[in-house]
PDB file of N, CA and C in Angstrom:
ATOM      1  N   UNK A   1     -19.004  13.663  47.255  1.00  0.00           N
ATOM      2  CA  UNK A   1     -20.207  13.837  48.057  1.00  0.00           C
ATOM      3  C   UNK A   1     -21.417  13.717  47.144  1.00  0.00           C
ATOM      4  N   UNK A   2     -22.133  12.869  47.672  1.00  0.00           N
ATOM      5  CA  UNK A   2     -23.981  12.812  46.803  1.00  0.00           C
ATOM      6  C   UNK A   2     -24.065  14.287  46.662  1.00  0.00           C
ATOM      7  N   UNK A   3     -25.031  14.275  45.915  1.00  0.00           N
ATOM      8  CA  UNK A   3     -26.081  15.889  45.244  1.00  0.00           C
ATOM      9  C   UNK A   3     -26.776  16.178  46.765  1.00  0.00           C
ATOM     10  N   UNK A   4     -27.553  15.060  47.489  1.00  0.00           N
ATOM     11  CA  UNK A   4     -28.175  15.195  48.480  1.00  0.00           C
ATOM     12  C   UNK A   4     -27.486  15.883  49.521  1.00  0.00           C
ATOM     13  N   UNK A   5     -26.012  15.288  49.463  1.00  0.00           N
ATOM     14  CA  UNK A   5     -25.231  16.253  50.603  1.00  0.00           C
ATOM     15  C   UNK A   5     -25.099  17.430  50.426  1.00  0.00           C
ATOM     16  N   UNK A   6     -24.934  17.634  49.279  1.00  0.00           N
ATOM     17  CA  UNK A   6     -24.716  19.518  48.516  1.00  0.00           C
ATOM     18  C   UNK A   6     -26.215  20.592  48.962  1.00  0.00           C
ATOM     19  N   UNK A   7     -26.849  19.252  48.732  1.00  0.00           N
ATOM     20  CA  UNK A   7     -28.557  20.402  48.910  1.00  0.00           C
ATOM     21  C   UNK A   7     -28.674  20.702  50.609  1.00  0.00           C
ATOM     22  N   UNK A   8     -28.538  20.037  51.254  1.00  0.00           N
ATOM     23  CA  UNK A   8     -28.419  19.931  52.599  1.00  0.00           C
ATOM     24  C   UNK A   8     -27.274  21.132  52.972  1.00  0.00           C
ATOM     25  N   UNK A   9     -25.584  21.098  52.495  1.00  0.00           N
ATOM     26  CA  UNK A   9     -25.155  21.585  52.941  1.00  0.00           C
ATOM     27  C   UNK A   9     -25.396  23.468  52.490  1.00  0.00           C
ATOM     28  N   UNK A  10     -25.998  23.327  51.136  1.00  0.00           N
ATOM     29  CA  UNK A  10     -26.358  24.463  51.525  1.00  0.00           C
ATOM     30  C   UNK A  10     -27.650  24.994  51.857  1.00  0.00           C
ATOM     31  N   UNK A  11     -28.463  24.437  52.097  1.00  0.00           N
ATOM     32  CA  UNK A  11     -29.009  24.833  53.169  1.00  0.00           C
ATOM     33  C   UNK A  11     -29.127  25.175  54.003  1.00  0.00           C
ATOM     34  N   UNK A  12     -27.993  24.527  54.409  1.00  0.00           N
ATOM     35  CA  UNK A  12     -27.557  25.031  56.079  1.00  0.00           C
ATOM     36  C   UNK A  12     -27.057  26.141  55.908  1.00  0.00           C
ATOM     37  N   UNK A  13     -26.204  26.658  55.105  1.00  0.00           N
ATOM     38  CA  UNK A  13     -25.617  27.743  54.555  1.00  0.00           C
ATOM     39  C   UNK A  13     -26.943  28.742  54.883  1.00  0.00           C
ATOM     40  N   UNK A  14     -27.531  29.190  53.799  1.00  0.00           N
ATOM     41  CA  UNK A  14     -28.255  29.594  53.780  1.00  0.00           C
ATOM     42  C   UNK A  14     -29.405  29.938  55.074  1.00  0.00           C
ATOM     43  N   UNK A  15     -29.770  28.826  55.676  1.00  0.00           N
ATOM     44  CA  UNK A  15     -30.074  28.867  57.226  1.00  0.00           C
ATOM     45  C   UNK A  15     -28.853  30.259  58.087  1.00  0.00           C
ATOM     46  N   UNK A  16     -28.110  30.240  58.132  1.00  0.00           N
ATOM     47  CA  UNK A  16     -27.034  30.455  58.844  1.00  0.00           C
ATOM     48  C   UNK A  16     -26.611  31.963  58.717  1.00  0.00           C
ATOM     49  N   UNK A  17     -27.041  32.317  57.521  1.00  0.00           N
ATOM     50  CA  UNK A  17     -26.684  33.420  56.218  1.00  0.00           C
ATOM     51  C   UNK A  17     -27.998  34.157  56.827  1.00  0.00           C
ATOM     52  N   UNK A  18     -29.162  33.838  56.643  1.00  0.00           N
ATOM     53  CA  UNK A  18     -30.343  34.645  56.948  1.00  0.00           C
ATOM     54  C   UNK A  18     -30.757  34.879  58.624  1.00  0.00           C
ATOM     55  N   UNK A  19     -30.282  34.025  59.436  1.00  0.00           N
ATOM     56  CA  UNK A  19     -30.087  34.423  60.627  1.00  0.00           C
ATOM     57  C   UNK A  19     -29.183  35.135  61.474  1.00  0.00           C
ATOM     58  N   UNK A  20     -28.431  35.568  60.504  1.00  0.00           N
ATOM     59  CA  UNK A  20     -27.111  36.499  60.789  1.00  0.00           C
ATOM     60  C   UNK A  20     -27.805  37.769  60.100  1.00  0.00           C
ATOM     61  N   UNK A  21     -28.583  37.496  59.217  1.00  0.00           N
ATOM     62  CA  UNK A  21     -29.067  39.056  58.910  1.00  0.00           C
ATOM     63  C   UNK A  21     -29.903  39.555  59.742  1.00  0.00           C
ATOM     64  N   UNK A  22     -30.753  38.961  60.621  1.00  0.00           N
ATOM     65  CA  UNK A  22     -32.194  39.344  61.327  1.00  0.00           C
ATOM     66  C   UNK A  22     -31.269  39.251  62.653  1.00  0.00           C
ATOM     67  N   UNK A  23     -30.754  38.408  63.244  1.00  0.00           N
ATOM     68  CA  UNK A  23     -29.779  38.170  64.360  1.00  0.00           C
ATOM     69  C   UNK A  23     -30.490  37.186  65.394  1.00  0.00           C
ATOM     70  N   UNK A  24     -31.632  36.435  64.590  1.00  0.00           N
ATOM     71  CA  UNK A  24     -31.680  35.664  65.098  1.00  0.00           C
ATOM     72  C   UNK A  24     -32.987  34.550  64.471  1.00  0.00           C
ATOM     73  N   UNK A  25     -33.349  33.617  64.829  1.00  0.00           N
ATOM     74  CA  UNK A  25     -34.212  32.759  63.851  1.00  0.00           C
ATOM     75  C   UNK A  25     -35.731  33.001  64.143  1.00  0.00           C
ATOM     76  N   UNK A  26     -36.250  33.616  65.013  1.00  0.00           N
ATOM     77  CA  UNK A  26     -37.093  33.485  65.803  1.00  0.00           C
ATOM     78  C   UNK A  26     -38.051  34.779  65.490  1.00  0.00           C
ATOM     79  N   UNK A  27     -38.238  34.934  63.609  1.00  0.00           N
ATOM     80  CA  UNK A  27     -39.276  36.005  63.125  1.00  0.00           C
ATOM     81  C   UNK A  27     -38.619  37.326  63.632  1.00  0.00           C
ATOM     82  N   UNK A  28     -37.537  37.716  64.164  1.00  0.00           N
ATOM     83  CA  UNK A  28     -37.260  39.353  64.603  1.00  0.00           C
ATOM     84  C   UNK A  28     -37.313  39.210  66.053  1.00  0.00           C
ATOM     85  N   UNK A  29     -37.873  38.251  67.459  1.00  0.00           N
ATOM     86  CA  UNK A  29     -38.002  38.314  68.540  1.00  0.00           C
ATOM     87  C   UNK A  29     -36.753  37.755  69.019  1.00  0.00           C
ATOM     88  N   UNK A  30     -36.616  39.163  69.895  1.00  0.00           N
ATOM     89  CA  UNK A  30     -34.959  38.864  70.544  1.00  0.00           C
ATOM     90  C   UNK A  30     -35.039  37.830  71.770  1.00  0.00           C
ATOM     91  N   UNK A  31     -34.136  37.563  72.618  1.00  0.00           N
ATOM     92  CA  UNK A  31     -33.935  36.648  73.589  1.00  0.00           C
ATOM     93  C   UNK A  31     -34.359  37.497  74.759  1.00  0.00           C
ATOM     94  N   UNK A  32     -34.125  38.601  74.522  1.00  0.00           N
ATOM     95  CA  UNK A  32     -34.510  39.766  75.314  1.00  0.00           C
ATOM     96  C   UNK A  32     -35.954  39.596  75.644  1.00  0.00           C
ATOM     97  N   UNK A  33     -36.053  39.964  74.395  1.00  0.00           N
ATOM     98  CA  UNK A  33     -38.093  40.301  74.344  1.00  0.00           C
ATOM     99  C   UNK A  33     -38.823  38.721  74.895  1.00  0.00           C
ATOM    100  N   UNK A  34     -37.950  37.600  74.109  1.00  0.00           N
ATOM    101  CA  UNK A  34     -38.613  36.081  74.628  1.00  0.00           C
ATOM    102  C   UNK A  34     -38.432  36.106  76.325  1.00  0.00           C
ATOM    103  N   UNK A  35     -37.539  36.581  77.219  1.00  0.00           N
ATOM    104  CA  UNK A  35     -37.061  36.381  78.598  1.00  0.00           C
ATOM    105  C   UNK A  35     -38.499  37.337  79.529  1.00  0.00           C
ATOM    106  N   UNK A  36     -38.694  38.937  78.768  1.00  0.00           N
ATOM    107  CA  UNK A  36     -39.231  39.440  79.089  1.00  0.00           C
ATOM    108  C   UNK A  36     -40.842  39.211  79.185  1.00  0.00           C
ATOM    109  N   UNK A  37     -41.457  38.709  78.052  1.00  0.00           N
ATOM    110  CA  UNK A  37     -42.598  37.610  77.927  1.00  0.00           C
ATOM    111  C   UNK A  37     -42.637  36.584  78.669  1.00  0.00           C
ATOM    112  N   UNK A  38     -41.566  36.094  79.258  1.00  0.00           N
ATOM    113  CA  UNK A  38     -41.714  34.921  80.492  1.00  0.00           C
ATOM    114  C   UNK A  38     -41.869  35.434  81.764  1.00  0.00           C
ATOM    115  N   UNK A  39     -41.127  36.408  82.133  1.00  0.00           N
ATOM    116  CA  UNK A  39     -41.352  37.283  83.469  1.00  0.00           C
ATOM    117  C   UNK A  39     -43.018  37.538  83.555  1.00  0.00           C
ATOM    118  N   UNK A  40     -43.336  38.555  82.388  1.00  0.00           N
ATOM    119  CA  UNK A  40     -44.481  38.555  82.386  1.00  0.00           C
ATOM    120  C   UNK A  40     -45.842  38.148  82.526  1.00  0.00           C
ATOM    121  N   UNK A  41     -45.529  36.575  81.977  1.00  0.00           N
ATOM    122  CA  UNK A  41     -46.264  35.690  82.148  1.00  0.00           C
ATOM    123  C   UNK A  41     -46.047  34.883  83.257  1.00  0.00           C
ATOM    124  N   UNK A  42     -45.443  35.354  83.787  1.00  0.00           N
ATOM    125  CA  UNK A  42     -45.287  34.488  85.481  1.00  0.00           C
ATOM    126  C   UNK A  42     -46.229  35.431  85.899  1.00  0.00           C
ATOM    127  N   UNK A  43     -45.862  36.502  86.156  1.00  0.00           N
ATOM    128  CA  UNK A  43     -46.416  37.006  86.859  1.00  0.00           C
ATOM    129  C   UNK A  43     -48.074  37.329  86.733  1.00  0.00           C
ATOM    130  N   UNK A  44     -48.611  37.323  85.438  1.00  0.00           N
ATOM    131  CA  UNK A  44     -50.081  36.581  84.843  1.00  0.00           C
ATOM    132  C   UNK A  44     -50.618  35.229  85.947  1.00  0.00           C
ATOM    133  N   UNK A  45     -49.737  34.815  86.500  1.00  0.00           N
ATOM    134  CA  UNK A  45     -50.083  33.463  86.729  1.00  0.00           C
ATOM    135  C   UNK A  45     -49.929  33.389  88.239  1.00  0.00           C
ATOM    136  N   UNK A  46     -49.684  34.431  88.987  1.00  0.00           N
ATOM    137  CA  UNK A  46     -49.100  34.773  89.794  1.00  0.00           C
ATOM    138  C   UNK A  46     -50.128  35.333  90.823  1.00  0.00           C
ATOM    139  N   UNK A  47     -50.917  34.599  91.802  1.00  0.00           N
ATOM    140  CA  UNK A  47     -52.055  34.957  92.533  1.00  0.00           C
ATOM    141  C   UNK A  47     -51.879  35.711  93.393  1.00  0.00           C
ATOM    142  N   UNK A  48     -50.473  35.990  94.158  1.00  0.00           N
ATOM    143  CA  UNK A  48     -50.140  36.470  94.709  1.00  0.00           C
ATOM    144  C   UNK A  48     -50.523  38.293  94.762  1.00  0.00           C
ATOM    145  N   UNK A  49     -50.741  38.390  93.752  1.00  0.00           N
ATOM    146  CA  UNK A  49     -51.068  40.420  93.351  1.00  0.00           C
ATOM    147  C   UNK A  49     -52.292  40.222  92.400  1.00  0.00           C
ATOM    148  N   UNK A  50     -53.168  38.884  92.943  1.00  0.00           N
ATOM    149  CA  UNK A  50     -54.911  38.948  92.704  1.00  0.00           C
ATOM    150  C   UNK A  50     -55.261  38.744  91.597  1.00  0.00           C
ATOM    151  N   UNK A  51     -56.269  38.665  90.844  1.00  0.00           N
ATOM    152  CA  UNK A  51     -56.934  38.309  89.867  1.00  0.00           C
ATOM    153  C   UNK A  51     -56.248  39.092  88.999  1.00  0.00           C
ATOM    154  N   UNK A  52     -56.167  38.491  87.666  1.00  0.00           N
ATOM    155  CA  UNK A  52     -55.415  39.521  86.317  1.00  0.00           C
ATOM    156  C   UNK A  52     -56.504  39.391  85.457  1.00  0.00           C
ATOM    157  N   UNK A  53     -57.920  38.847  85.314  1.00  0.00           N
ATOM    158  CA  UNK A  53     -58.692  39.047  84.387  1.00  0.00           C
ATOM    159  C   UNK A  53     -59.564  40.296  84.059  1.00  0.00           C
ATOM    160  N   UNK A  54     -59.684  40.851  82.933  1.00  0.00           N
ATOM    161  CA  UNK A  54     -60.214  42.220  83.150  1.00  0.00           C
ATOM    162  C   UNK A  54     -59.441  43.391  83.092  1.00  0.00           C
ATOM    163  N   UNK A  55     -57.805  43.520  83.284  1.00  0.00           N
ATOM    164  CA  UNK A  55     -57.080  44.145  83.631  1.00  0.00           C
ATOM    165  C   UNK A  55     -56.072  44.322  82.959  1.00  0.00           C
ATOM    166  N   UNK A  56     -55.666  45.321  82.510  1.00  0.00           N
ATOM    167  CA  UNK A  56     -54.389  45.141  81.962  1.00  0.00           C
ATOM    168  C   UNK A  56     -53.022  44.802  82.659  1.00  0.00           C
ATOM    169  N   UNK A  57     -51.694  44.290  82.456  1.00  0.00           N
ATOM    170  CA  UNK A  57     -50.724  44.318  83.638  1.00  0.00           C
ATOM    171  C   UNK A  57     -50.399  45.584  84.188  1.00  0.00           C
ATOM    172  N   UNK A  58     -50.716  46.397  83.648  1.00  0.00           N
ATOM    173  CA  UNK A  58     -50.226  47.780  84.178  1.00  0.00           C
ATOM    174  C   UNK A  58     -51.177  48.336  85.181  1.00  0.00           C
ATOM    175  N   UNK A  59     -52.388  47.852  84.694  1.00  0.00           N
ATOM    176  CA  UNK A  59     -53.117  48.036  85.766  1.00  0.00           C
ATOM    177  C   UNK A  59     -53.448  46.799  86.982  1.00  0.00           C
ATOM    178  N   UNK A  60     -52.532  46.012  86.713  1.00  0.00           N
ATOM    179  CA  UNK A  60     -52.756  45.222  88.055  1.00  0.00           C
ATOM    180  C   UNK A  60     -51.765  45.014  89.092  1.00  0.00           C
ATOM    181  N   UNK A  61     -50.620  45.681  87.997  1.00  0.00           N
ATOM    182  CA  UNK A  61     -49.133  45.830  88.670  1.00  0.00           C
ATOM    183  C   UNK A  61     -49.737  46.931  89.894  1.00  0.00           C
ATOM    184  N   UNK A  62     -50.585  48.255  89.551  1.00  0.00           N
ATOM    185  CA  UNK A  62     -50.943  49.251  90.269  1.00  0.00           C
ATOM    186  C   UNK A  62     -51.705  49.069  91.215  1.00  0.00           C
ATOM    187  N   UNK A  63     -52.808  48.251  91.060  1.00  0.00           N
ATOM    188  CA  UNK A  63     -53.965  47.629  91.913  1.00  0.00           C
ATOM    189  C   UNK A  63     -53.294  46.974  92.981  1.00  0.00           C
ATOM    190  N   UNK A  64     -51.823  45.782  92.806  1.00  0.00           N
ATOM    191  CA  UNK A  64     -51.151  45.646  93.783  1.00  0.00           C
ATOM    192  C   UNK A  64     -50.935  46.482  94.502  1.00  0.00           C
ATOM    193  N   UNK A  65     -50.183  47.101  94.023  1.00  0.00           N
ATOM    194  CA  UNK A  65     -49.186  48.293  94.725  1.00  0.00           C
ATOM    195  C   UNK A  65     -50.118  49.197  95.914  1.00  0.00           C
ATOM    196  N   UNK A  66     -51.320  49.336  95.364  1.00  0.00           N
ATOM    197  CA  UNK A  66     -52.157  50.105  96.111  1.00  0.00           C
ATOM    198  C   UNK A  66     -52.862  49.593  97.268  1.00  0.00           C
ATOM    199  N   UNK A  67     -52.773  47.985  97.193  1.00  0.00           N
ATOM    200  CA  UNK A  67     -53.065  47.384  98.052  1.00  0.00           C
ATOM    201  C   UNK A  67     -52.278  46.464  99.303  1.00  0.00           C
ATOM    202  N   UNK A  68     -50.583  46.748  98.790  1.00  0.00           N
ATOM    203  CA  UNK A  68     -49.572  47.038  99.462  1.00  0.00           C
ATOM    204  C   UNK A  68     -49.339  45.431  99.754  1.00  0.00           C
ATOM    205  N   UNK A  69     -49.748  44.881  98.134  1.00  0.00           N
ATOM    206  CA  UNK A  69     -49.414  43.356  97.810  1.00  0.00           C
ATOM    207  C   UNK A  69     -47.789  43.494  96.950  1.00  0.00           C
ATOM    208  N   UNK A  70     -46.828  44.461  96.981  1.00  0.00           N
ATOM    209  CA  UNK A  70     -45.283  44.419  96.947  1.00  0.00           C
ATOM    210  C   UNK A  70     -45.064  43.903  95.481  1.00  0.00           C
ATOM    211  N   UNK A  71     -45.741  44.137  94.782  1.00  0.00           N
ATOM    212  CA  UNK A  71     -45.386  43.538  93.535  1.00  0.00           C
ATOM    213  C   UNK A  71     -43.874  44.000  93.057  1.00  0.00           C
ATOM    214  N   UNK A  72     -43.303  43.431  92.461  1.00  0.00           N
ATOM    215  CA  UNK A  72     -41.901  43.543  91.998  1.00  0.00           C
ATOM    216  C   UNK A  72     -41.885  44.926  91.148  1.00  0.00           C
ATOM    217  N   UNK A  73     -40.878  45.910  91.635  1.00  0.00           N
ATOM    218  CA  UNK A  73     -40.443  46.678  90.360  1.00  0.00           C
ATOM    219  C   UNK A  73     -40.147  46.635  89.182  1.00  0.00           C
ATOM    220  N   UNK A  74     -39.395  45.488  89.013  1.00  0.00           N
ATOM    221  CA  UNK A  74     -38.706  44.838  87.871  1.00  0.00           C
ATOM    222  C   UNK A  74     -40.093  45.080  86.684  1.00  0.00           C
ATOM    223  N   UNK A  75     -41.159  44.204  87.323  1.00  0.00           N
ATOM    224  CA  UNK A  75     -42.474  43.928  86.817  1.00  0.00           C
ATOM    225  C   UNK A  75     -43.217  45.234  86.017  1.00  0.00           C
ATOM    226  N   UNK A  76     -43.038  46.631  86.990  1.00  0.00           N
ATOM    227  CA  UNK A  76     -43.692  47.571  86.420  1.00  0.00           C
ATOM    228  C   UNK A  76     -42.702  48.210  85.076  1.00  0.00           C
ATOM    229  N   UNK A  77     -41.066  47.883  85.198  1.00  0.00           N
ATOM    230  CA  UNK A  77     -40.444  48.526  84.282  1.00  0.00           C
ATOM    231  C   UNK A  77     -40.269  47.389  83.199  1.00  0.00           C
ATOM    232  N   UNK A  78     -40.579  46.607  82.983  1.00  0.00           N
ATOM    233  CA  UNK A  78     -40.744  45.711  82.196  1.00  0.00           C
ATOM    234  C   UNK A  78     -42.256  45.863  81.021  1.00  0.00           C
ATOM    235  N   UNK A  79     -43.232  45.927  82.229  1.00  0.00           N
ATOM    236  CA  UNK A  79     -44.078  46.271  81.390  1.00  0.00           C
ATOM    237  C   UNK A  79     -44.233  47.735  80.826  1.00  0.00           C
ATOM    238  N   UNK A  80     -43.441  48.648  81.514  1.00  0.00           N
ATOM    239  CA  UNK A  80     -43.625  50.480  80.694  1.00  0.00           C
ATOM    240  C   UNK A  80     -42.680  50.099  79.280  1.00  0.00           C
ATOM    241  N   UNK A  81     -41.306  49.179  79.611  1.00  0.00           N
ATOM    242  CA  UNK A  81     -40.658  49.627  78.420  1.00  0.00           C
ATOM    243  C   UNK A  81     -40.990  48.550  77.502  1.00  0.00           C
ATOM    244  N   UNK A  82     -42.468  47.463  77.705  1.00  0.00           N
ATOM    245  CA  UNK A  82     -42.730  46.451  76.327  1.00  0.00           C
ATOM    246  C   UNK A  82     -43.645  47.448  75.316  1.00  0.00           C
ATOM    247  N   UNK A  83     -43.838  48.487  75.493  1.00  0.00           N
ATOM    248  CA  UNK A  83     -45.368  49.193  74.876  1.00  0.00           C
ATOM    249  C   UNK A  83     -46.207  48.231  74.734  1.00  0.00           C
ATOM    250  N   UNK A  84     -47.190  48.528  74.216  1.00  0.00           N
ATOM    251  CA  UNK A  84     -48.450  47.930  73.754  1.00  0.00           C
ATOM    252  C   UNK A  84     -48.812  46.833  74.028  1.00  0.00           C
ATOM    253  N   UNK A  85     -47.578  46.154  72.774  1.00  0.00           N
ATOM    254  CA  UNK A  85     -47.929  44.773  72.603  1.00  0.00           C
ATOM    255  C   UNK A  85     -47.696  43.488  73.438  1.00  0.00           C
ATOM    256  N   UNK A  86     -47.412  43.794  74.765  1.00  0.00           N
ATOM    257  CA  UNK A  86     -47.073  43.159  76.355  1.00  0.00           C
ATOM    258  C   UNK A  86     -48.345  44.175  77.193  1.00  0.00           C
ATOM    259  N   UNK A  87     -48.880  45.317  77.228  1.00  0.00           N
ATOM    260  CA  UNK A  87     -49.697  45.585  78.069  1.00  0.00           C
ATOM    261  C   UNK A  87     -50.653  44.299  78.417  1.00  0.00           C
ATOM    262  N   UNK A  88     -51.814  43.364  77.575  1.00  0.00           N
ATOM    263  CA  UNK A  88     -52.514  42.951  77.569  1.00  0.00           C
ATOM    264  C   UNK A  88     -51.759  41.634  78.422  1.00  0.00           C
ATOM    265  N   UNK A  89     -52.798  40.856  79.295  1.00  0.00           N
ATOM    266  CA  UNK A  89     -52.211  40.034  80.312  1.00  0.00           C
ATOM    267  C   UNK A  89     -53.014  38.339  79.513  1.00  0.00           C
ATOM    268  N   UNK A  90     -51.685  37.625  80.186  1.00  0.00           N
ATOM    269  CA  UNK A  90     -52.307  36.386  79.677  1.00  0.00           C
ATOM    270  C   UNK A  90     -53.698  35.665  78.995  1.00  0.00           C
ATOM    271  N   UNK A  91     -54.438  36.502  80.385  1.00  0.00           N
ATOM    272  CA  UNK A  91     -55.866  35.638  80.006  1.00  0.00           C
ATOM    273  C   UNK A  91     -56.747  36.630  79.303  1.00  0.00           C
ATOM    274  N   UNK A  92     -56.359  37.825  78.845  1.00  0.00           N
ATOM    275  CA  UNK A  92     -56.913  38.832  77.253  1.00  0.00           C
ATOM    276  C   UNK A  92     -57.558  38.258  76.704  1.00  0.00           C
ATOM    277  N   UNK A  93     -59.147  38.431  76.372  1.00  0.00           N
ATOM    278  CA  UNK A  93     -59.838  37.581  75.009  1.00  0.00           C
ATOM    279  C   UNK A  93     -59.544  35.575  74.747  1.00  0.00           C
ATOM    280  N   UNK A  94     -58.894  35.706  76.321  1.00  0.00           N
ATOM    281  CA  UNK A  94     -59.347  33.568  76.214  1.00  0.00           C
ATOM    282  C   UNK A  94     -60.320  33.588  77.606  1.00  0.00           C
ATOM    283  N   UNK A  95     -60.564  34.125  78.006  1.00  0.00           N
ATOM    284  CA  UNK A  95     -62.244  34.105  79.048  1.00  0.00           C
ATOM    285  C   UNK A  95     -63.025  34.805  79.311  1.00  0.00           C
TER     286      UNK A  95
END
């Protein structure tokens, strides 16, 4: 085998080796947390339970609710168990 194949193959090694330590490639963000950020952001996008600018999701998940626009449960326990760093809704500090 070339030198080139050796550098490559371990690389891959190595690739393979360090994503088995973290459990996954993606900086520490689980598939979990990536699935849960998509829900989320649907529902950012989601006119159906009114304007999200201004608001946090937690507070617009509530603003629905109070206005007996049915927002999903799923939605409110999603956002209690992201803390913090999921409170803030899509359009946060871009308008």
């Amino acid at each position: 085998m070339s030198s080139s194949g050796n550098v490559k193959e371990k690389e891959s090694k190595n690739m393979s080796s360090s994503s088995s330590v973290t459990g996954n490639v993606n900086g520490g963000v689980t598939d979990e947390q990536n699935n849960s950020e998509s829900v989320l952001r649907q529902f950012d996008l989601n006119m159906d339970y009114g304007p999200s600018i201004g608001l946090t999701r937690l507070e617009r998940w509530e603003r629905a609710k109070k206005w007996d626009m049915n927002p999903p449960q799923e939605i409110k326990e999603l956002i209690l168990k992201s803390g913090n760093d999921q409170q803030e809704g899509l359009w946060n500090k871009r308008v």
